[in-house]
Protein backbone atom coordinates (compact mmCIF):
# COMPACT_ATOMS: atom_id res chain seq x y z
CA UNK A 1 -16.80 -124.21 2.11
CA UNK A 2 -13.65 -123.08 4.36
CA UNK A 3 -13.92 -119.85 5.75
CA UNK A 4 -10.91 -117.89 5.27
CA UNK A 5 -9.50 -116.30 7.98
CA UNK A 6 -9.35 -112.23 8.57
CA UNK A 7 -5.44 -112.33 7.28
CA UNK A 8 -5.70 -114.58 4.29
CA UNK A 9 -9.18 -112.52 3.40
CA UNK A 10 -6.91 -109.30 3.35
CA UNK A 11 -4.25 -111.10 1.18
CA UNK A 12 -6.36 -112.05 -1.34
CA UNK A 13 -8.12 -108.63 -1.46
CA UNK A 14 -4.62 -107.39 -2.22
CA UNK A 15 -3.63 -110.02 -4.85
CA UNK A 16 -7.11 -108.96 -6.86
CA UNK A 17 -6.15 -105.28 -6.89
CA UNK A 18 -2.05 -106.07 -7.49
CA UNK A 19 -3.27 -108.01 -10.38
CA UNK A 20 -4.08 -104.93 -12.56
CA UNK A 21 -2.60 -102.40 -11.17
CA UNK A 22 0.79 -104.24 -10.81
CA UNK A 23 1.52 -108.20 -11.73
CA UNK A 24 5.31 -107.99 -10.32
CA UNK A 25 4.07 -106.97 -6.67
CA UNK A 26 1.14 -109.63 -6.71
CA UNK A 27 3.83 -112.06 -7.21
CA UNK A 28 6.10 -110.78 -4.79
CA UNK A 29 2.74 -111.34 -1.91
CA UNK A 30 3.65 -114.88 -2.70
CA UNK A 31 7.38 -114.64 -1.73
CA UNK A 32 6.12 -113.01 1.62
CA UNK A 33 3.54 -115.70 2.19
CA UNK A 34 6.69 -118.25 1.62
CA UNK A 35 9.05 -116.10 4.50
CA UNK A 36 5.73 -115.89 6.82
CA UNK A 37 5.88 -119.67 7.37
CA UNK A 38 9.75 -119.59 7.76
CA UNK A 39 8.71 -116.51 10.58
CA UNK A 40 5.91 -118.62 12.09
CA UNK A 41 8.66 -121.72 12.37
CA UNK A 42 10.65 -119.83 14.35
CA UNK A 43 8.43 -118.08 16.08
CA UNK A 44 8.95 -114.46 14.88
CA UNK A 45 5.31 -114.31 13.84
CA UNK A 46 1.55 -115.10 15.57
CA UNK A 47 -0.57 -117.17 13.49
CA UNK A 48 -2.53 -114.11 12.21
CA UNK A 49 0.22 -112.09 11.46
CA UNK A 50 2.20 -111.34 8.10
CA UNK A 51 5.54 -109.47 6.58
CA UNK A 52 3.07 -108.05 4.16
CA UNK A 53 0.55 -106.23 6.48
CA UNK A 54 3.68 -104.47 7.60
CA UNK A 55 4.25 -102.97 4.25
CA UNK A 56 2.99 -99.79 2.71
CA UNK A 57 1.45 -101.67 -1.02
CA UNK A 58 0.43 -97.70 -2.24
CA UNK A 59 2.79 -95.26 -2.98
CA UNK A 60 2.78 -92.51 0.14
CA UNK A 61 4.66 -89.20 0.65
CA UNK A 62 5.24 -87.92 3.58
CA UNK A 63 5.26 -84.25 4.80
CA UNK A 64 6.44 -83.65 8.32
CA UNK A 65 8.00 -80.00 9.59
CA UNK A 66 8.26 -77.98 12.35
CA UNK A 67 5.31 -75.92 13.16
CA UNK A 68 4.04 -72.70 11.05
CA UNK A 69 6.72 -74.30 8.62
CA UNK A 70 4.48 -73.99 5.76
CA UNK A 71 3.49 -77.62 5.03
CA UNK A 72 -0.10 -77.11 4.23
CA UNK A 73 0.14 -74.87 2.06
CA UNK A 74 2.65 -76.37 0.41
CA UNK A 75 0.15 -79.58 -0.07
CA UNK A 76 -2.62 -76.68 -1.31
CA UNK A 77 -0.25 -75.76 -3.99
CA UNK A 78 0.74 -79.43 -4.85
CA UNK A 79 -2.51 -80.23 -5.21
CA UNK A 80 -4.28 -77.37 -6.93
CA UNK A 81 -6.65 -77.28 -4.83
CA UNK A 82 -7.73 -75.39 -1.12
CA UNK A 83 -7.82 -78.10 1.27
CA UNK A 84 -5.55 -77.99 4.24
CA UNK A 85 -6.31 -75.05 6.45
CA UNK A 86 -3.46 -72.51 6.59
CA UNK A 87 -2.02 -69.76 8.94
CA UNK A 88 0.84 -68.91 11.39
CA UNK A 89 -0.38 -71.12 14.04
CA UNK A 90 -0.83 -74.72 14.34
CA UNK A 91 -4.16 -75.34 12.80
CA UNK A 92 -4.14 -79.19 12.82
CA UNK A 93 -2.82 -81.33 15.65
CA UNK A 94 -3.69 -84.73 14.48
CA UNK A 95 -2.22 -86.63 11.18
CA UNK A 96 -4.00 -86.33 8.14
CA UNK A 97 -4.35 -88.65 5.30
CA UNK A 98 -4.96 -87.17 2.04
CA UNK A 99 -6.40 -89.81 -0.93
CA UNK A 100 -7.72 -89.03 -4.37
CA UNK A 101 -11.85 -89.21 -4.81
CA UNK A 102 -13.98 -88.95 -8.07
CA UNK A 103 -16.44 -86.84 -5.94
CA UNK A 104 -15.63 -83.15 -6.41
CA UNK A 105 -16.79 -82.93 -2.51
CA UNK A 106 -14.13 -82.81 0.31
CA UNK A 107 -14.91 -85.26 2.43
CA UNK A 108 -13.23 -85.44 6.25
CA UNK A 109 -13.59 -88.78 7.62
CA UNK A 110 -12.61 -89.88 11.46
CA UNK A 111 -9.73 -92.01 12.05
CA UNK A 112 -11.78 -95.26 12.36
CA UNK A 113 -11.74 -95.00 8.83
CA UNK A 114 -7.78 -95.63 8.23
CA UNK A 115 -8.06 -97.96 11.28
CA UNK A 116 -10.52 -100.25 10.27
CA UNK A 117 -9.85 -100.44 6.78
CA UNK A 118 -7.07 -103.02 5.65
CA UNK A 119 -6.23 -101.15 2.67
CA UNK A 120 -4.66 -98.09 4.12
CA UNK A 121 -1.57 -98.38 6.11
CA UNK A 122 -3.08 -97.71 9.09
CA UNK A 123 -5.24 -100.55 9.40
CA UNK A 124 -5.27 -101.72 13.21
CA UNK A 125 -2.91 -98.77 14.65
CA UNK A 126 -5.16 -98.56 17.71
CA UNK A 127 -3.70 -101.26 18.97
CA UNK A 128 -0.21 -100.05 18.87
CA UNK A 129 -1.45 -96.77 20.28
CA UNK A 130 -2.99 -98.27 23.19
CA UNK A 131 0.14 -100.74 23.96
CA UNK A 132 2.43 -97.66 24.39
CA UNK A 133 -0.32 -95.45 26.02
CA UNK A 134 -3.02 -97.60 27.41
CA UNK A 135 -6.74 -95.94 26.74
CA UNK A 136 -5.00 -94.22 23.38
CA UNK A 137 -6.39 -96.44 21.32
CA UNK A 138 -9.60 -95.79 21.52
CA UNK A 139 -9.30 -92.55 20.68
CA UNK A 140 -8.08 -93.12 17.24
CA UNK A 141 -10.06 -89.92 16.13
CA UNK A 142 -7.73 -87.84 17.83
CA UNK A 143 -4.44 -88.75 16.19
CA UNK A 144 -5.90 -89.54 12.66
CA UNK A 145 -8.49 -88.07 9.82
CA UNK A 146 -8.93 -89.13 6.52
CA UNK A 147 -9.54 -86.45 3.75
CA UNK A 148 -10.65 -86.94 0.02
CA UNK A 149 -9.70 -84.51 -2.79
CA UNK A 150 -10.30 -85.04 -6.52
CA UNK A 151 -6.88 -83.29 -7.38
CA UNK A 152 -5.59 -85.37 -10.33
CA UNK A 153 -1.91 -85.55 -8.82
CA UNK A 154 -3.27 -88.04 -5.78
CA UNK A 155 -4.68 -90.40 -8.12
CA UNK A 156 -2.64 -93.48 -7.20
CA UNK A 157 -1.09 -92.23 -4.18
CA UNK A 158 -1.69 -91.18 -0.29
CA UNK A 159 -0.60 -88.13 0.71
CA UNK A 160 -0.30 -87.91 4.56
CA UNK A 161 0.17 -84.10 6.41
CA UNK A 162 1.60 -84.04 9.59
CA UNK A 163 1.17 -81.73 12.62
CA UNK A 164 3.91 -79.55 13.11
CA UNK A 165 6.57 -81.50 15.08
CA UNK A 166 8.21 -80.43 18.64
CA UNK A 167 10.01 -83.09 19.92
CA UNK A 168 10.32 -81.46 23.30
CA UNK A 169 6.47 -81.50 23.89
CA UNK A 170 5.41 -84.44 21.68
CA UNK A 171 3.40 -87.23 23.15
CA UNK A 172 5.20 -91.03 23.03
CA UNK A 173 2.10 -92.12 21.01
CA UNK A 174 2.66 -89.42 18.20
CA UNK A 175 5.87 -90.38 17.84
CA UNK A 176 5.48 -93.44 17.06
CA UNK A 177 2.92 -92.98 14.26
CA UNK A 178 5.89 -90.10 12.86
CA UNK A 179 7.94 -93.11 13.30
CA UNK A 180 5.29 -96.01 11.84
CA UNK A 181 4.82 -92.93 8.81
CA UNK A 182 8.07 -92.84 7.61
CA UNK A 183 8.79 -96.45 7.69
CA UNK A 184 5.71 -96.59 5.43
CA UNK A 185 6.76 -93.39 3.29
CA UNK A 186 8.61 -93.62 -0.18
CA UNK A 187 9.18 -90.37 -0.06
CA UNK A 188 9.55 -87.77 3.18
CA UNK A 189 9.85 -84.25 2.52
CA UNK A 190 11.20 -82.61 5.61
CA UNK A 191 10.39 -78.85 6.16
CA UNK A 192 11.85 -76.49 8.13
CA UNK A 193 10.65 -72.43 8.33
CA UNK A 194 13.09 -69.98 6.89
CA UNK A 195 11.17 -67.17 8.86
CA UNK A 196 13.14 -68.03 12.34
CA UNK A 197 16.56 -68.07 11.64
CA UNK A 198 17.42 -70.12 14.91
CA UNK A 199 18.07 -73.20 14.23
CA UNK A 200 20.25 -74.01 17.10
CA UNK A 201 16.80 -73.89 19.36
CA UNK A 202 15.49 -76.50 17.91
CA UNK A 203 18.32 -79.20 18.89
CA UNK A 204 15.87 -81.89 19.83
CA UNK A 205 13.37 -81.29 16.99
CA UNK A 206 16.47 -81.69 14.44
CA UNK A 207 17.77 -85.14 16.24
CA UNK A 208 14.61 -86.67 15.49
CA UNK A 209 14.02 -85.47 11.85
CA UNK A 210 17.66 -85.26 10.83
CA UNK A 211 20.31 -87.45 13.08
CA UNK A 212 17.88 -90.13 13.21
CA UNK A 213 17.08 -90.10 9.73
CA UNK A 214 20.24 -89.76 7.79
CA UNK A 215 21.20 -93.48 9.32
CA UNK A 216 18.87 -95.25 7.91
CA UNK A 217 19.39 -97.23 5.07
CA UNK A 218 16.49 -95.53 2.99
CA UNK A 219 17.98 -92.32 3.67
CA UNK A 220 17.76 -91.21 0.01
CA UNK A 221 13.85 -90.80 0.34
CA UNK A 222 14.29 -87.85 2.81
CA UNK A 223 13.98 -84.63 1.20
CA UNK A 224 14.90 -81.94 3.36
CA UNK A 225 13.55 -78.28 2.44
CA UNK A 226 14.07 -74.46 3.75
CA UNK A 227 10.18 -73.36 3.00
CA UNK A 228 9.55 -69.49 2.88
CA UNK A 229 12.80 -68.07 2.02
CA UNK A 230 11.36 -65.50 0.09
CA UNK A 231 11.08 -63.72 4.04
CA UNK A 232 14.77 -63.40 3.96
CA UNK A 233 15.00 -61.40 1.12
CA UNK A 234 14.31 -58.42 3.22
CA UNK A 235 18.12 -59.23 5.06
CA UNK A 236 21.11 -57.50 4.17
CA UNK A 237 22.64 -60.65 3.60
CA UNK A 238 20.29 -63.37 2.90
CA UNK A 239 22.64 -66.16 2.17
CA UNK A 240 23.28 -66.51 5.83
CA UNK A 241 20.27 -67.64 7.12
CA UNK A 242 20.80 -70.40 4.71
CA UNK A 243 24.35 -70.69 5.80
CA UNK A 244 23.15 -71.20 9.72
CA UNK A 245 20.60 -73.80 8.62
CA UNK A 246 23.06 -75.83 6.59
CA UNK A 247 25.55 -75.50 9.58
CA UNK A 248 23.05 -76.80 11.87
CA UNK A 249 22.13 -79.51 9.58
CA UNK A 250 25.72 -80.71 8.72
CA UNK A 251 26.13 -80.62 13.27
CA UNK A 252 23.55 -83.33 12.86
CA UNK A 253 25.28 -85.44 10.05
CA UNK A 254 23.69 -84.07 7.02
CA UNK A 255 27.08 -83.50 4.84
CA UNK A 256 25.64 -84.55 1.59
CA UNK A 257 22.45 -84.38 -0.56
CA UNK A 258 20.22 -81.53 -1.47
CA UNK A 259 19.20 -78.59 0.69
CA UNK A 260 15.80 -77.91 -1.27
CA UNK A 261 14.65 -73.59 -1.18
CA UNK A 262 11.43 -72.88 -1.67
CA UNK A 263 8.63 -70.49 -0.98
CA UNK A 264 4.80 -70.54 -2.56
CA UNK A 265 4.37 -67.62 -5.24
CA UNK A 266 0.84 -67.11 -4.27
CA UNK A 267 1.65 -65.88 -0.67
CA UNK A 268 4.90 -64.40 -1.38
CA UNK A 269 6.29 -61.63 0.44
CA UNK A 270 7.06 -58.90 -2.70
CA UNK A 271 10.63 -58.46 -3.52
CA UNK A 272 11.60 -55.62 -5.05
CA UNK A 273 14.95 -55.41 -6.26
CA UNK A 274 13.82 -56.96 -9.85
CA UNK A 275 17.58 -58.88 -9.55
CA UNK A 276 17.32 -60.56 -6.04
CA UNK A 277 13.36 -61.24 -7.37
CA UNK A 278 14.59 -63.38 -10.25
CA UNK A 279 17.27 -65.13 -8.36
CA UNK A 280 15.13 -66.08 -5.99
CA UNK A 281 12.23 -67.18 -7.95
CA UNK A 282 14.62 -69.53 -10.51
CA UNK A 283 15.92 -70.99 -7.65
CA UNK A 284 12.80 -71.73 -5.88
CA UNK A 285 11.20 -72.88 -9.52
CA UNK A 286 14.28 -75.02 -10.11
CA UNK A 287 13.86 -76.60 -6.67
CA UNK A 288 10.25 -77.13 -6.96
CA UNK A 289 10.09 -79.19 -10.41
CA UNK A 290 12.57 -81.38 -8.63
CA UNK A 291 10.66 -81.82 -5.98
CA UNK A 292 7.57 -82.44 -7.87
CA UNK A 293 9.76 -85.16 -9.96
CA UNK A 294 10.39 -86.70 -7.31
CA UNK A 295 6.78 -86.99 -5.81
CA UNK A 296 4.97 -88.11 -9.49
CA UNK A 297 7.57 -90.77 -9.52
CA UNK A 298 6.68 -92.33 -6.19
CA UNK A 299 4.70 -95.50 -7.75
CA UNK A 300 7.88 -96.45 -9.40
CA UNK A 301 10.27 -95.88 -5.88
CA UNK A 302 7.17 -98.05 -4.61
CA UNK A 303 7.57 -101.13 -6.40
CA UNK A 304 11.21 -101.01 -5.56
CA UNK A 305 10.65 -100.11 -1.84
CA UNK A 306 8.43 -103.17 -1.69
CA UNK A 307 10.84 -105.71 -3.00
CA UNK A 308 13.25 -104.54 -1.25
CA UNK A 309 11.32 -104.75 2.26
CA UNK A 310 10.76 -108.52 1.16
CA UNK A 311 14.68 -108.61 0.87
CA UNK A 312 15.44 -107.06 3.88
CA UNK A 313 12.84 -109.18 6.46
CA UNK A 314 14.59 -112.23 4.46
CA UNK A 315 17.88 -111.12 5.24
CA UNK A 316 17.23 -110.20 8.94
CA UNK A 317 15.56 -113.28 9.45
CA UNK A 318 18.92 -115.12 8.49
CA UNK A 319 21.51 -112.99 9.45
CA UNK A 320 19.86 -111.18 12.57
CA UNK A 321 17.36 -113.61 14.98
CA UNK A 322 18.82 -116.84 13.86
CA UNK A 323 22.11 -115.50 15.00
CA UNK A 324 20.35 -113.49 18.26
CA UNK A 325 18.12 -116.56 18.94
CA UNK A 326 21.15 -119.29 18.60
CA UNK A 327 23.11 -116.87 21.30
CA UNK A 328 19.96 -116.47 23.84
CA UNK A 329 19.28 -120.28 24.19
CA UNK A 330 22.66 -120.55 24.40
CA UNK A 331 22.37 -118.51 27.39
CA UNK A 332 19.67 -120.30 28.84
CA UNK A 333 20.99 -123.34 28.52
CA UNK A 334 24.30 -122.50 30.36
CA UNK A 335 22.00 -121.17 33.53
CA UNK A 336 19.84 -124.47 33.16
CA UNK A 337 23.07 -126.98 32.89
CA UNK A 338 24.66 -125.20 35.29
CA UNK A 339 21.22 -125.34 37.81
CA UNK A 340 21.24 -129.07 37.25
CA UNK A 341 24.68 -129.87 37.61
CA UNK A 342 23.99 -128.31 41.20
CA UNK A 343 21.09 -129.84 41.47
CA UNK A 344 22.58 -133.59 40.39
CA UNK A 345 25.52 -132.60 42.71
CA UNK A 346 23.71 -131.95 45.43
CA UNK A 347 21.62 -135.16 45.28
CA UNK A 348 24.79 -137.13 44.66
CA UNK A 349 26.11 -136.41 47.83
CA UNK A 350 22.70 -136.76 49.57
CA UNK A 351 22.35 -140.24 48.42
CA UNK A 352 26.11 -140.90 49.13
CA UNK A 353 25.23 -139.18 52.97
CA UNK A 354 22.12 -141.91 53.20
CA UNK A 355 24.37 -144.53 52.05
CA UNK A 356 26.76 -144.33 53.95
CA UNK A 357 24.60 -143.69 57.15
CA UNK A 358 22.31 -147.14 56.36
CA UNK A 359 25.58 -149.28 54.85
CA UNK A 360 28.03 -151.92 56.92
CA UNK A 361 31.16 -150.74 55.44
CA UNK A 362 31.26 -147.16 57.28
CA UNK A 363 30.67 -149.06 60.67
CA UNK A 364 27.92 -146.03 61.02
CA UNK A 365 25.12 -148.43 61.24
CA UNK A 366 21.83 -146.33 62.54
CA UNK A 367 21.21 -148.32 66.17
CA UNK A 368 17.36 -147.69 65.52
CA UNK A 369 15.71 -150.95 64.31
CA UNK A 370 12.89 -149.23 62.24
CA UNK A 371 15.62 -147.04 60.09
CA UNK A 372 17.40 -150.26 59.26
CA UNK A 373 14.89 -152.08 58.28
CA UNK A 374 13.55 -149.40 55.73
CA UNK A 375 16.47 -148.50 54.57
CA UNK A 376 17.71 -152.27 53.61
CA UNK A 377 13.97 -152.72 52.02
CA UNK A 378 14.01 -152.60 48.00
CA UNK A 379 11.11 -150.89 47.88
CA UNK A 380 11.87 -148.34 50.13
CA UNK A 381 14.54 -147.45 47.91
CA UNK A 382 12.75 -147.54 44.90
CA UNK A 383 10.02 -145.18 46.46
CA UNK A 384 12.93 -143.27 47.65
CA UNK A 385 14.81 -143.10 44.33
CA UNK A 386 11.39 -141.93 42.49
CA UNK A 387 10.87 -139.04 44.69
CA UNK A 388 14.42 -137.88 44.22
CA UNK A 389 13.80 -138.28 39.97
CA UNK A 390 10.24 -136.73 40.36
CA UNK A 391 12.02 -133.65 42.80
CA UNK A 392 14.67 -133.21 40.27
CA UNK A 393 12.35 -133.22 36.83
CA UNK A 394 10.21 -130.77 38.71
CA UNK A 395 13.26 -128.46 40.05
CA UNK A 396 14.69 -128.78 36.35
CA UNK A 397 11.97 -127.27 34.68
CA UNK A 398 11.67 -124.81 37.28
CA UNK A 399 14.43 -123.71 36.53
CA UNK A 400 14.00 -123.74 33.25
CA UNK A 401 10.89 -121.69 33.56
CA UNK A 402 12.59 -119.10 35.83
CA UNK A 403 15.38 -118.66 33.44
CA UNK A 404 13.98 -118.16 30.55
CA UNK A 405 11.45 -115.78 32.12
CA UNK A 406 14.70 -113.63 33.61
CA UNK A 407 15.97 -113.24 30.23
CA UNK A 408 12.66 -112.27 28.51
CA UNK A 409 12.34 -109.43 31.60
CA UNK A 410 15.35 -108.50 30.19
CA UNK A 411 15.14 -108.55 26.68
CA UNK A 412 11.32 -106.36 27.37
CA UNK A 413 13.74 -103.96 28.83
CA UNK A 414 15.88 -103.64 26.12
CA UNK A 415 13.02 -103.35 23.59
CA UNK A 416 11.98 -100.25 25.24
CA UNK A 417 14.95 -98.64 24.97
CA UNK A 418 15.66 -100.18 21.33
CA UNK A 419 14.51 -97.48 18.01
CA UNK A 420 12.95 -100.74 16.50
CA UNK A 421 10.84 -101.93 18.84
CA UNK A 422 8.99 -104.14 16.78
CA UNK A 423 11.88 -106.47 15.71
CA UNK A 424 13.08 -107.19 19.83
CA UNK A 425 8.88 -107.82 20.01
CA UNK A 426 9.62 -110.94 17.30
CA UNK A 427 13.08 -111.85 19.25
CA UNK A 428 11.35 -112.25 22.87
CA UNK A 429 7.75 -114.07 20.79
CA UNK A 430 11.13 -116.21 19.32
CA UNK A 431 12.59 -117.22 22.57
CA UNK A 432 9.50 -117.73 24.15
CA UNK A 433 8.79 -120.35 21.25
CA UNK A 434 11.56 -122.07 22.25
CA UNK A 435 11.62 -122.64 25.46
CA UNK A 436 8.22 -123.75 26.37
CA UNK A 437 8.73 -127.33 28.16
CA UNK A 438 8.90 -129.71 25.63
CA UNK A 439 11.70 -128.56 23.79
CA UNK A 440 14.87 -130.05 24.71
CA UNK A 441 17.36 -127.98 26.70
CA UNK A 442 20.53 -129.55 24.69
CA UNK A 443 18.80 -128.13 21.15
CA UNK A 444 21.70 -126.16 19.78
CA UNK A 445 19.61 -125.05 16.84
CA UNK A 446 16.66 -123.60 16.44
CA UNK A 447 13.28 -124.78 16.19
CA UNK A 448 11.83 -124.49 13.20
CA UNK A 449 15.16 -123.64 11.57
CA UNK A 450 15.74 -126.44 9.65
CA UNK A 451 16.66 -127.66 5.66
CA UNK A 452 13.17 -126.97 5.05
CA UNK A 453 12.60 -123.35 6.32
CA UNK A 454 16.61 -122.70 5.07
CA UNK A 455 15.70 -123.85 1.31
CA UNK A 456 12.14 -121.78 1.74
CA UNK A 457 13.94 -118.19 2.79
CA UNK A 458 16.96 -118.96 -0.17
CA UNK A 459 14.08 -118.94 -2.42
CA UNK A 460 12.59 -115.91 -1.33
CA UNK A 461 15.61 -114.54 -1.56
CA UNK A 462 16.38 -115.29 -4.97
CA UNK A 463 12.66 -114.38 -6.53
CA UNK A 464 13.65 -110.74 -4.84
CA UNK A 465 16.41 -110.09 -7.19
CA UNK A 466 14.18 -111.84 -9.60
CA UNK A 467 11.70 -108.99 -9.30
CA UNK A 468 13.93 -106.31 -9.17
CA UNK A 469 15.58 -107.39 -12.73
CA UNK A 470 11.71 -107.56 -13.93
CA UNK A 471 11.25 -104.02 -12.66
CA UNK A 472 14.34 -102.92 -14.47
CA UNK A 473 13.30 -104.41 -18.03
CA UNK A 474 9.65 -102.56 -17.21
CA UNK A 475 11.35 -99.32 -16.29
CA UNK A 476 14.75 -98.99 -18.01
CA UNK A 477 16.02 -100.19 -21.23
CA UNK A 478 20.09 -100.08 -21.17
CA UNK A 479 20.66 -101.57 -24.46
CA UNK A 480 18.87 -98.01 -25.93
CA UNK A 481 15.21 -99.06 -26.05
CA UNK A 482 12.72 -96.29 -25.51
CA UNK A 483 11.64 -96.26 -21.96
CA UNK A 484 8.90 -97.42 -20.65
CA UNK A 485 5.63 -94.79 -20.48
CA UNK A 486 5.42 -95.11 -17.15
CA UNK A 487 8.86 -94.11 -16.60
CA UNK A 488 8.59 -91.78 -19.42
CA UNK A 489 5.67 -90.00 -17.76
CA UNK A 490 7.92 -89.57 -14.48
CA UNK A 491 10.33 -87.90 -15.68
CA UNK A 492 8.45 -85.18 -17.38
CA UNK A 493 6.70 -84.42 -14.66
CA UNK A 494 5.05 -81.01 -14.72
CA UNK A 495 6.54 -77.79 -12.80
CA UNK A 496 2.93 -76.59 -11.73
CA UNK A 497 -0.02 -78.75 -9.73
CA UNK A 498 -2.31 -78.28 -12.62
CA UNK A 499 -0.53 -79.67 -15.21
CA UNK A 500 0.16 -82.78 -13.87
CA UNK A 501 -1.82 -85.79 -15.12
CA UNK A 502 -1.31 -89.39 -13.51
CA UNK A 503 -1.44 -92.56 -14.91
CA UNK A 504 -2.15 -94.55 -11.89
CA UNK A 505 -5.33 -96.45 -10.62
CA UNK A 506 -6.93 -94.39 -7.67
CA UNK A 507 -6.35 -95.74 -4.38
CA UNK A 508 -9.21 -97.92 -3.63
């Protein structure tokens, strides 16, 4: 019997548990086996190495913030239950991953946990660690716990708390994991701490949670949210501190979408003006059971994120590298034509030089009889004329060589200074596939781009709007249908942490 490799193993493993929990998304593994050989064609991909390890299959939620902003206990109160350790300090400085367990122990686990395991999105990030900071990666431990809670509202989700965020003083490898997390996240709540009113300090901290955010094209899954405002009611005007925070928002592009208010009500300052007290406290409820909506309703926004990740890599691959690849051995091959046209001129005029130096008709007949007598002997021309062939194959795919290594220097450059690193990783793996030395210099497409791999992503293609109409009769019914219960369920969810129930299967 064939032993399966470490990848396929993994796929399968995912298949089995798609196949209950959710038939649509088993399918769609097949569409990104299908674009992984299109990827591996090209180039884009190593052997062991697939579109869907690089997606999130559980639903996660994200909560990053600046320090003392009030995330934890936030999560506490989400979750009905005393887990994350509180205060006005920074009590956690590593990333921690939050998952629902049927024992009704807590249970802290090391990192090694979420990087050995293929089932959580972490699986492996070691590696990417140690390729940014070399030695990182073995200290997994120190960027990443895993935490179990029985709370009922993590059943079929991850929950993943952050350490509060400085951009100013954060190490490159933490940044990426914020970075790797939200990619992963179908939902990212955003906090910021009503109790310093000073936004305008915190210019670099807001580029990279705001400016940086707002562009993407997931931008709707970013919920940004003013924790603690019940420490302004104390101001003579409190409206302004939220006026100062929306101004410094809207500096950094955020013009539109909700500005969320909240503070917990079992660590509230008191307010006493009974008035001010129950504007503040509809506003904050009205703002958390929106908030709360929008986290029970992640397994749905999951199923969409998912398919739509298969129709973006699709997409990219066609309308991105292609194009990018087609215009960098375009480039080579201009310095490589050009390099032998020298090369072919240069030994035109050396044999022309010899000829005309050994020949009767330039009257420049060599007096030496040794030089004559090689140079009218057919052998000694054919020895001659092989060296000269064997010289120019070798200085052609010198060239070649040194060419397409100038270009990849460059391209390594550029990927370090690129926000998606990853994707000018698969362009340089791309070129590199192209040029080794058997592939023809004059190839004006692509290898591995043919009818084949064309017909193959067109497919994938079209089963991803196929999937996303199968999601739509599972979730919606426009023709006036009742809903679906999962939907249904969603959007009732429940104001407080314990009254909400969740259908899902437990994260395995």
């Amino acid at each position: 019997m064939k032993k399966c490799s470490p990848l396929e193993t993994r796929l399968r493993s995912l298949e089995a548990h798609l196949a209950v929990e959710n038939p649509i998304l088993q399918q769609a593994v097949q569409s990104f086996r299908k674009l992984d050989r299109v990827a591996r064609r090209l180039g884009l991909l190593e052997r062991e190495a697939s579109y869907a390890t690089r997606v999130s299959w559980w639903p996660i939620i994200a909560v990053l913030g600046t320090y003392s902003a009030g995330k934890s206990t936030f999560i506490n109160y989400y979750l009905g239950y005393k887990l994350q350790r509180t205060g006005n300090q920074a009590v956690d400085d590593k990333f921690t991953v939050i998952c629902y367990s049927r024992d009704q122990t807590v249970r802290v686990l090391p990192g090694l946990a979420l990087d050995a395991d293929p089932r959580f999105p972490f699986y492996q990030i070691s590696r990417a660690i140690d390729e940014l900071a070399p030695g990182e990666g073995s200290r997994i431990d120190a960027y990443l716990q895993l935490k179990t809670c029985p709370s009922e509202r993590l059943r079929g989700k991850i929950l993943i708390d952050s350490p509060g965020f400085d951009a100013d003083a954060q190490r490159t490898a933490t940044l990426r994991l914020t970075n790797h997390i939200i990619d992963l996240s179908d939902l990212v709540l955003v906090f910021f701490d009503a109790r310093h009113p000073e936004p305008g300090t915190m210019q670099d901290t807001l580029e990279h949670l705001v400016a940086q955010t707002i562009r993407r094209p997931d931008a709707s899954k970013f919920l940004y949210i003013l924790n603690q405002i019940d420490t302004t009611a104390g101001e003579d005007n409190p409206e302004d501190v939220v006026a100062a925070w929306q101004r410094a928002l809207a500096q950094k592009g955020l013009l539109a979408g909700r500005f969320y208010r909240i503070y917990n009500p079992e660590v509230a300052v008191p307010i006493a003006d009974a008035s001010l007290r129950a504007r503040f406290e509809a506003k904050r409820d009205a703002d958390l059971a929106e908030i709360f909506g929008r986290m029970h309703q992640v397994e749905i926004e999951r199923a969409y994120r998912v398919v739509a990740l298969l129709d973006q890599h699709a997409r990219a691959i066609e309308a991105d590298f292609v194009p990018r690849l087609q215009a960098l051995l375009a480039r080579w091959r201009r310095r490589v034509l050009w390099a032998d046209g020298l090369l072919l001129g240069s030994a035109a005029v050396a044999v022309g030089l010899w000829t005309a130096l050994s020949g009767e008709w330039t009257g420049l007949r060599l007096s030496h009889p040794l030089w004559t007598t090689l140079a009218q002997a057919p052998l000694w021309r054919g020895l001659v004329l092989a060296a000269a062939a064997g010289l120019g194959l070798y200085t052609h795919f010198t060239v070649r060589k040194l060419s397409a290594r100038a270009l990849c220097r460059r391209l390594q450059r550029e990927e370090k200074q690129a926000p998606d690193g990853e994707r000018w990783a698969q362009l340089v793996r791309a070129f590199q596939h192209n040029t080794r030395w058997w592939r023809s210099v004059l190839r004006r497409r692509p290898a591995g781009w043919g009818r084949r791999s064309q017909r193959l992503l067109h497919e994938v293609l079209m089963e991803a709007k196929a999937y996303v109409q199968q999601l739509n009769d599972r979730f919606t019914h426009p023709a006036g249908a009742e809903a679906s219960p999962q939907l249904a369920q969603a959007a009732s969810a429940p104001e407080t942490p314990a009254a909400a129930k969740a259908d899902a299967a437990p994260v395995p």
